[in-house]
Protein backbone atom coordinates (compact mmCIF):
# COMPACT_ATOMS: atom_id res chain seq x y z
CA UNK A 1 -3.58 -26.63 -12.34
CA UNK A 2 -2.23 -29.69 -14.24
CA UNK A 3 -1.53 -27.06 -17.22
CA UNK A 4 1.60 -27.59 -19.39
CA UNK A 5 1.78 -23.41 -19.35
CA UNK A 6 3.55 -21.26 -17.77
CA UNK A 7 1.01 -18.87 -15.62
CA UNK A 8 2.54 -16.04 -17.07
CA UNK A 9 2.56 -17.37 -20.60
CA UNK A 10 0.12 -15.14 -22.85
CA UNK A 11 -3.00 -16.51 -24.24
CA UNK A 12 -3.87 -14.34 -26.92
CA UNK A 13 -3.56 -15.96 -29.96
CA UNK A 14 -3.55 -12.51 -32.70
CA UNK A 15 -4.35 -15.17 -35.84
CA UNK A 16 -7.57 -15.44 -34.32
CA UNK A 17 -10.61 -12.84 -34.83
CA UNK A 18 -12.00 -13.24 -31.16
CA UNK A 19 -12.97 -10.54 -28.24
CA UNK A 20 -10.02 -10.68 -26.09
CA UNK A 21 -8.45 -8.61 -22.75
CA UNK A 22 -5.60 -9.76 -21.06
CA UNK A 23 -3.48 -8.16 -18.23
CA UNK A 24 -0.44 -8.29 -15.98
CA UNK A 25 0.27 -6.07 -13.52
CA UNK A 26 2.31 -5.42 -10.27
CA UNK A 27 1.55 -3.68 -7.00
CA UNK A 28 3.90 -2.72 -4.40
CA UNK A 29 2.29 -1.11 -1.12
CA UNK A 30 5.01 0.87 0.83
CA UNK A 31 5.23 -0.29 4.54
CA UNK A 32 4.32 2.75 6.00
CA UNK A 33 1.17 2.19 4.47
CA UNK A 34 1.03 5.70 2.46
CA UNK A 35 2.06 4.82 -0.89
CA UNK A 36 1.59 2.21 -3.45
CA UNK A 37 2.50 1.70 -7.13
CA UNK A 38 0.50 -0.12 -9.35
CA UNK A 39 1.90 -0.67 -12.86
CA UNK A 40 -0.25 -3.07 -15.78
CA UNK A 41 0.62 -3.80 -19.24
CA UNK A 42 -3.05 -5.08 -20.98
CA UNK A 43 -3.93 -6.64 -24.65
CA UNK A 44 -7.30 -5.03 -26.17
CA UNK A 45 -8.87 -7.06 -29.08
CA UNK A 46 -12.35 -6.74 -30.47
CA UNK A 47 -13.96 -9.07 -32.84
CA UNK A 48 -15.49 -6.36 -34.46
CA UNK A 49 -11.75 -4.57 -35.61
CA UNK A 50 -9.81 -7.73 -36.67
CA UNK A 51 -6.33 -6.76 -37.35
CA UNK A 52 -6.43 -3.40 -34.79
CA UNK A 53 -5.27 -5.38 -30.95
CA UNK A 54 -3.76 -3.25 -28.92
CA UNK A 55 -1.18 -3.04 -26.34
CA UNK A 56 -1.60 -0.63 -22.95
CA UNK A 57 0.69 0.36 -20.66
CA UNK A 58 -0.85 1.40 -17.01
CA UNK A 59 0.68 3.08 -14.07
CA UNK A 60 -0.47 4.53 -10.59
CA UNK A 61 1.10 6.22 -8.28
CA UNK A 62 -0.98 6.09 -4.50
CA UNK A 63 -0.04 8.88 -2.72
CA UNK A 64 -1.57 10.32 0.68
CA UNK A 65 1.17 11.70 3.02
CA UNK A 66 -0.19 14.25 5.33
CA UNK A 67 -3.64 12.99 4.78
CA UNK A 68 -3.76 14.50 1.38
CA UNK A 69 -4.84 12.28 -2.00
CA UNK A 70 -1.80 13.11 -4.60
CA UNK A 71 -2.91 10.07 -6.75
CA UNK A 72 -0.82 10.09 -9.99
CA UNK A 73 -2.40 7.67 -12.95
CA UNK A 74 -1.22 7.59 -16.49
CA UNK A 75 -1.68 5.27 -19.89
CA UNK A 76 -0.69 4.97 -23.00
CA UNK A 77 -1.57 2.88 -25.74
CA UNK A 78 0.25 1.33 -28.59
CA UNK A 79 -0.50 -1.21 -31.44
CA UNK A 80 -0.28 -5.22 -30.62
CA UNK A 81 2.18 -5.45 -33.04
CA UNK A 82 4.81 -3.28 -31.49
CA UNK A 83 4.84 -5.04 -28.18
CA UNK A 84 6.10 -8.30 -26.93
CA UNK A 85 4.12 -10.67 -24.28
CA UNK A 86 5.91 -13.70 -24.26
CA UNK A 87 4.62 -16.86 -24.94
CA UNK A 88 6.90 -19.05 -22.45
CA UNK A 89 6.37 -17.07 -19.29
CA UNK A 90 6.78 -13.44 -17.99
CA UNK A 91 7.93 -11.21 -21.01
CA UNK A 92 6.61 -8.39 -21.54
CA UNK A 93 8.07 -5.52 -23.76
CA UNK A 94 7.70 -2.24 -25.89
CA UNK A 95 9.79 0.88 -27.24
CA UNK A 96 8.30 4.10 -28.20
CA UNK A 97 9.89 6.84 -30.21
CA UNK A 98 11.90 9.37 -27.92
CA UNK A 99 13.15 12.98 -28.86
CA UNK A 100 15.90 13.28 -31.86
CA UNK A 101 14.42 10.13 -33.53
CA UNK A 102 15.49 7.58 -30.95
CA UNK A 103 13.69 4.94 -29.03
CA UNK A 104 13.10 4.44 -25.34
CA UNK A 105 12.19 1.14 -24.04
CA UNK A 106 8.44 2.51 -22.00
CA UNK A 107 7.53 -1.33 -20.94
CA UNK A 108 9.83 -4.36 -19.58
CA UNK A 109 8.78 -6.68 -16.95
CA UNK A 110 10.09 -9.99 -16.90
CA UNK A 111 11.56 -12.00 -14.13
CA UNK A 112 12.89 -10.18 -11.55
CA UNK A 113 13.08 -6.76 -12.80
CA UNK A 114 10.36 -4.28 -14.70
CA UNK A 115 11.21 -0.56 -15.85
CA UNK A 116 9.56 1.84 -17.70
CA UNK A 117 8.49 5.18 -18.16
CA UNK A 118 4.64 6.29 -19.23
CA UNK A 119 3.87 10.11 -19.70
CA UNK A 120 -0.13 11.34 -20.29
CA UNK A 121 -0.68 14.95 -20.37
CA UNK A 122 1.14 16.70 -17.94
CA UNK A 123 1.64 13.52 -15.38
CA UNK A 124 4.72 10.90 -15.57
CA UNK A 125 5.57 7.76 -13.72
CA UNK A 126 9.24 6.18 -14.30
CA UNK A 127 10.11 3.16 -12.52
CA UNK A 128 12.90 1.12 -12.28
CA UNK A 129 12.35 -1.94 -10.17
CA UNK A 130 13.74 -5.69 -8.67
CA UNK A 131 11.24 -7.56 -7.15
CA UNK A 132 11.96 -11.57 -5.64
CA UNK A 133 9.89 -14.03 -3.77
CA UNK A 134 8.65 -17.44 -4.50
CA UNK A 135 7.37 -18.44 -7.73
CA UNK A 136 4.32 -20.50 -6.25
CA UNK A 137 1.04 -19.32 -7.99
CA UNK A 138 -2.29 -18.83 -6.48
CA UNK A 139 -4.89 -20.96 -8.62
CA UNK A 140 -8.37 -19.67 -7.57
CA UNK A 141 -10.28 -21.62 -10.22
CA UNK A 142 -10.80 -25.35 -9.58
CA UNK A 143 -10.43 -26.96 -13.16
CA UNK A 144 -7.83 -26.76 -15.48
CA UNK A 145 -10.87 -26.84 -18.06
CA UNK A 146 -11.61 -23.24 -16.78
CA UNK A 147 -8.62 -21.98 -17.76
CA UNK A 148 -8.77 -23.05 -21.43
CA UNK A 149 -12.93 -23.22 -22.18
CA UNK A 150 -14.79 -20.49 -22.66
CA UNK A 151 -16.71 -20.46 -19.04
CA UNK A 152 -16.03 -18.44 -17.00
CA UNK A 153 -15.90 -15.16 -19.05
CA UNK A 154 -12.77 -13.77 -17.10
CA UNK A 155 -9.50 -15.95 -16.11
CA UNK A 156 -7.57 -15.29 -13.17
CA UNK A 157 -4.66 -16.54 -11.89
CA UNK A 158 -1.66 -15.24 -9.14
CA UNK A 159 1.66 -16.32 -10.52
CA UNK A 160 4.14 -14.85 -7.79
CA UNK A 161 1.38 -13.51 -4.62
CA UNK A 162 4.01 -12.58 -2.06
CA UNK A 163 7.00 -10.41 -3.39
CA UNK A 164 9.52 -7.98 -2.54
CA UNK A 165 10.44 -4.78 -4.49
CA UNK A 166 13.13 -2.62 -4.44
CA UNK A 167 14.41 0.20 -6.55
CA UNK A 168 13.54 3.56 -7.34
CA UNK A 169 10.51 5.07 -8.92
CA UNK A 170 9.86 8.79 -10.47
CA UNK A 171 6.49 10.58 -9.93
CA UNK A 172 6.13 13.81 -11.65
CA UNK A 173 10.16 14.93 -10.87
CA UNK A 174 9.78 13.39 -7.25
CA UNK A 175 11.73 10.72 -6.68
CA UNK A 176 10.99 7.21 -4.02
CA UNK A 177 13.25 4.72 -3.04
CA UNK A 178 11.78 1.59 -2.29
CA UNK A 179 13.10 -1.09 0.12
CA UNK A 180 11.43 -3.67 0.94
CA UNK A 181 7.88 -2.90 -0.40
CA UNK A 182 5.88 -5.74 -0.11
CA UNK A 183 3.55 -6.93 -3.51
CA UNK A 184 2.46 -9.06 -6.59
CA UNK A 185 1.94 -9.87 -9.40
CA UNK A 186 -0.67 -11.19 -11.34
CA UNK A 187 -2.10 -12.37 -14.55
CA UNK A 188 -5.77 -12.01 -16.00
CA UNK A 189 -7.43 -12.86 -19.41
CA UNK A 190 -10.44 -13.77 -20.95
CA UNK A 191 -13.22 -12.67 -23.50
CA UNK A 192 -14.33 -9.38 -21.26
CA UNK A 193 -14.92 -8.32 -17.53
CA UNK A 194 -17.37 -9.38 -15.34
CA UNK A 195 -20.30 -7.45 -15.29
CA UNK A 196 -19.71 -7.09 -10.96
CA UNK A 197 -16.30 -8.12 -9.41
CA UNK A 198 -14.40 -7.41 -6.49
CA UNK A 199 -10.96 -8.38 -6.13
CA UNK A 200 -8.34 -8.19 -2.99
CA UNK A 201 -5.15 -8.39 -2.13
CA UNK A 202 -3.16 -7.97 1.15
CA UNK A 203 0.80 -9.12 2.88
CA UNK A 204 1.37 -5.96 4.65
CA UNK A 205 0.06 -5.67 7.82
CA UNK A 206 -0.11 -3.60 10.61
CA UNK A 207 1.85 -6.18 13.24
CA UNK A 208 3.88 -9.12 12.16
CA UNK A 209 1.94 -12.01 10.20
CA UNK A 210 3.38 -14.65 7.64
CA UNK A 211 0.18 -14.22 5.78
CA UNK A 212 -0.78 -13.35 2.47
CA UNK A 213 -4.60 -13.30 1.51
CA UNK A 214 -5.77 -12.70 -1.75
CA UNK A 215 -10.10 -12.94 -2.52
CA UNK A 216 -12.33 -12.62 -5.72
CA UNK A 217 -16.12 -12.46 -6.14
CA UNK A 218 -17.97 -11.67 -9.39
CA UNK A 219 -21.33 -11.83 -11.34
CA UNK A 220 -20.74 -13.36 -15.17
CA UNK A 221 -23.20 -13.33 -17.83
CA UNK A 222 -23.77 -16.75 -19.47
CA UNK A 223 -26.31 -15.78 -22.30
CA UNK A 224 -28.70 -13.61 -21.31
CA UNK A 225 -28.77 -14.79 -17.58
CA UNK A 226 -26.09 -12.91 -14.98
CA UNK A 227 -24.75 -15.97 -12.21
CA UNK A 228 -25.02 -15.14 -8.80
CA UNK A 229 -22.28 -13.73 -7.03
CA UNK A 230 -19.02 -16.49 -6.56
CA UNK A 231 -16.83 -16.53 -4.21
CA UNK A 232 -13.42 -18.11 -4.36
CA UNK A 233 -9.81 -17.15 -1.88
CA UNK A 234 -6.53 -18.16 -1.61
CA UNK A 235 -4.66 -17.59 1.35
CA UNK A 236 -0.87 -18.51 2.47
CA UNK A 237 -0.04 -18.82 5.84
CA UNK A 238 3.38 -20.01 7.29
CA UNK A 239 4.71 -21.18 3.80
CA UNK A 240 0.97 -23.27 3.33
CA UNK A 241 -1.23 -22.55 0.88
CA UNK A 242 -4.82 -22.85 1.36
CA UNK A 243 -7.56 -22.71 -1.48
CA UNK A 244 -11.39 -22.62 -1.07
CA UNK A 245 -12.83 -23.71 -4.24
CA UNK A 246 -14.04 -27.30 -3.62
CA UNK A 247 -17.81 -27.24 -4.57
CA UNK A 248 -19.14 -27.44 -1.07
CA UNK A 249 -16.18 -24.14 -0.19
CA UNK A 250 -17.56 -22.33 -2.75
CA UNK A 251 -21.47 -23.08 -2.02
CA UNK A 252 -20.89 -21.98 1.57
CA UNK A 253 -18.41 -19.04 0.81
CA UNK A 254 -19.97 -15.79 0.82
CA UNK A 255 -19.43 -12.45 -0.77
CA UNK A 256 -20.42 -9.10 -0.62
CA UNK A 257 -19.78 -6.32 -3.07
CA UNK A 258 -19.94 -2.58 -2.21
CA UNK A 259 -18.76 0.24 -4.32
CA UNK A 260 -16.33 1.35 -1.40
CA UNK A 261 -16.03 -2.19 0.16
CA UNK A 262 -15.75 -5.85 0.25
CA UNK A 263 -16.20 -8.71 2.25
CA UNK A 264 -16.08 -12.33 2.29
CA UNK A 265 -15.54 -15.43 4.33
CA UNK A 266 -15.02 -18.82 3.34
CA UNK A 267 -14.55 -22.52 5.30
CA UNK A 268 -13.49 -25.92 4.67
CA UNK A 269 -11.42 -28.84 6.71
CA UNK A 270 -8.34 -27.12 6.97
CA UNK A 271 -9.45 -23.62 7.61
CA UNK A 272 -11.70 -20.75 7.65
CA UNK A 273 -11.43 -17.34 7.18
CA UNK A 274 -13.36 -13.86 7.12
CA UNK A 275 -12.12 -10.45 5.70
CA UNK A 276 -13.49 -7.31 5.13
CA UNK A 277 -12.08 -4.36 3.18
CA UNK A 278 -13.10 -1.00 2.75
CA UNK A 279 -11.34 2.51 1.33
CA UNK A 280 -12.63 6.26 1.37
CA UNK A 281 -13.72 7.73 -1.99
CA UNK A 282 -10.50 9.75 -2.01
CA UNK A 283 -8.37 6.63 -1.64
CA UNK A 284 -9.43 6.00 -5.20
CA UNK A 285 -8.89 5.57 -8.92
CA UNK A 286 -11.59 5.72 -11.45
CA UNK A 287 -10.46 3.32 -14.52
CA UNK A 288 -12.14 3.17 -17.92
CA UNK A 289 -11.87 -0.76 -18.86
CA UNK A 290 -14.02 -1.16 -21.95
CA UNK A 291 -15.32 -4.51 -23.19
CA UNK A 292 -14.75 -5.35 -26.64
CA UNK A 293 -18.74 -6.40 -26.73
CA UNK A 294 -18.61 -2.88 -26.14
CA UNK A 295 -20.30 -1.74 -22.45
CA UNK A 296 -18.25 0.03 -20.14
CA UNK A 297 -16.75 -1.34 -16.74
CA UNK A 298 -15.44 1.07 -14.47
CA UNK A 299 -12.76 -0.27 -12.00
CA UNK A 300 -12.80 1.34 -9.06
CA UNK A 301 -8.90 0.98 -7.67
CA UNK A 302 -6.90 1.54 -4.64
CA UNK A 303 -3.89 0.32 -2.81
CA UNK A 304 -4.74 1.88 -0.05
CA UNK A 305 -7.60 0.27 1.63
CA UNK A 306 -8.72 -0.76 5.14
CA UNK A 307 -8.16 -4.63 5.48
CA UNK A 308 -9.22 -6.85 8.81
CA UNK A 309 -8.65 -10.73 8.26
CA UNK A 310 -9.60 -13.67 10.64
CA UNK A 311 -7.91 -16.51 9.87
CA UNK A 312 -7.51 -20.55 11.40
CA UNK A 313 -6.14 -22.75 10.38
CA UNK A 314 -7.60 -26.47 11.94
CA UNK A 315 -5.80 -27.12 15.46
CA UNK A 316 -4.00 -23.51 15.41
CA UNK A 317 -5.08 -20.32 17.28
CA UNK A 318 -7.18 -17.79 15.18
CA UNK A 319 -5.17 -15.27 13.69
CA UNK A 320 -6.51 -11.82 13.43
CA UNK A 321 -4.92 -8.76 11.72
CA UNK A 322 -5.19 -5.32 10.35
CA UNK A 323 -3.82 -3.85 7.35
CA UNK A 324 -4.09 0.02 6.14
CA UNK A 325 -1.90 -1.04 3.05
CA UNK A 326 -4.42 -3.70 1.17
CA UNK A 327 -5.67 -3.18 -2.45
CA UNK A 328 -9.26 -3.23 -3.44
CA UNK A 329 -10.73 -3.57 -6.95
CA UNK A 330 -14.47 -2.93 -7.80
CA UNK A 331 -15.52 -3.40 -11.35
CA UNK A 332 -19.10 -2.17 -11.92
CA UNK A 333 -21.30 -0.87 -14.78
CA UNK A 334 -22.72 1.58 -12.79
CA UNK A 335 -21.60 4.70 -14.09
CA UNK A 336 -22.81 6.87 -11.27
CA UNK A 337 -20.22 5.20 -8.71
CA UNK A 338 -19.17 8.43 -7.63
CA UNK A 339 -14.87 8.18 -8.05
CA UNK A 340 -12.92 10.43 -10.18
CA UNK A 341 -12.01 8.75 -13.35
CA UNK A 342 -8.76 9.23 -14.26
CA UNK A 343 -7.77 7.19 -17.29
């Protein structure tokens, strides 16, 4: 990206009074393909309540042994001011006030490790996690310039896109032990979200691939005109990373956006590749992400989609595989998207 920055270091800058979200989050998918845990720690800042960012701490629990949706979500929010997001790299941490007076630490994820605990109502989610894999980011966008300026709207980036958990996590009393749950982590910022986006993610799959595939489409705004729909994917196969966002890849890449599904395919010299994804409605989590403009976007999120990839590399056999374990984000405005929101 030819970026002095860390991809994990934060870019909101509190002195200044400017609409701001920012997010990093994790996902582990267990292999079975069953479960998933999704954890996110955001930054909130309007323009129009200088002095009032927040912090937001994010957790989902995917559940659906014995075909039955036991989807846990929770959130909690907390001023800027009381949280750390490092400005070097992957830091991210907050306390809040425990019974007799105390403090528990709710948010830490930083190299390596994250724990945390986040309680809503009558619902929990404590985690306790390692996670390792190489630090060798997926860069979607094709400019460094698009990183800093102000186009596109949204920033996107995949600092570590193939890692491997471990540890132990706590839904509502129940307790999972994780080995070798396969995941990410990622890192996401700008001035609001798209007004249409899909985003996918996938490294467990049914048979044995050394493959991790990771695609993004979205509609943006610029003034009063909305762009047509971009495509742009990343993929990593055999230790070799390939990236179609040279400006003939991403003129002949193609996207299409469903509020249940997603597809895309995209070709260049080295490779091509095709993917579609697609989850039931009970597979689902309804997310409130507000804009600090003000509309609504409603992110429509699983871990627990239906993923079938093509992929060739020049010279090599097509690969083709199937995952039941891939996540799939849908960010619309379209209120009557028919999921259950849940925070």
């Amino acid at each position: 990206m030819n970026e002095p920055r860390d991809p994990n270091a934060v870019r909101f800058d509190p002195v200044a009074v400017r609409d701001h979200v920012e997010s990093y989050f994790l996902k582990a998918n267990d292999p079975a393909g069953d479960r998933a845990l999704w954890i996110k720690a955001t930054i909130f800042a309007s323009a129009r309540e200088p002095g009032r960012a927040l912090a937001e701490g994010w957790a989902i629990a995917f559940d659906r042994r014995g075909g039955q949706s036991k989807h846990v979500a929770v959130k909690h929010v907390l001023p800027y001011a009381d949280a750390i997001f490092g400005k070097e790299g992957l830091d991210v941490a907050w306390s809040l006030p425990a019974p007799g007076g105390a403090s528990e630490e709710r948010m830490r994820i930083r190299p390596g490790e994250t724990h945390g605990r986040i309680a809503r109502r009558e619902h929990s989610i404590r985690w306790d996690l390692r996670f390792e894999g190489e630090a060798s980011p997926f860069v979607p966008f094709p400019h460094a310039s698009m990183y800093r300026g102000k186009f596109p709207r949204s920033k996107t980036l995949t600092p570590y896109p193939d890692l491997v958990f471990s540890g132990e996590v706590e839904v509502d009393g129940e307790r999972w032990d994780l080995s070798n749950w396969r995941g990410m982590q990622g890192h996401n910022w700008g001035r609001g979200h798209a007004d249409l986006y899909a985003w996918c993610h996938v490294n467990t799959w049914e048979s044995e691939a050394d493959l991790v595939v990771e695609a993004l489409s979205g509609r943006v705004r610029v003034g009063p005109v909305l762009t047509p729909l971009v495509t742009l994917v990343c993929a990593r196969f055999r230790g070799v990373t390939y990236t179609w966002n040279a400006p003939l890849e991403i003129a002949r890449a193609h996207g299409d956006v469903g509020l249940r599904r997603y597809s895309f395919s995209a070709e260049g010299r080295a490779a091509r590749i095709e993917g579609s994804f697609e989850a039931d409605t009970d597979d689902m989590v309804g997310l409130y992400y507000p804009n600090p403009d003000g509309p609504m976007t409603y992110c429509l999120n699983t871990k627990l989609s239906r993923a079938h990839v093509r992929f060739e590399a020049s010279g090599r056999p097509p690969v083709v595989v199937k995952s039941r374990a891939a996540a799939l984000e849908i960010g619309t405005r379209d209120a009557d998207h028919g999921v259950r929101m849940h925070v």
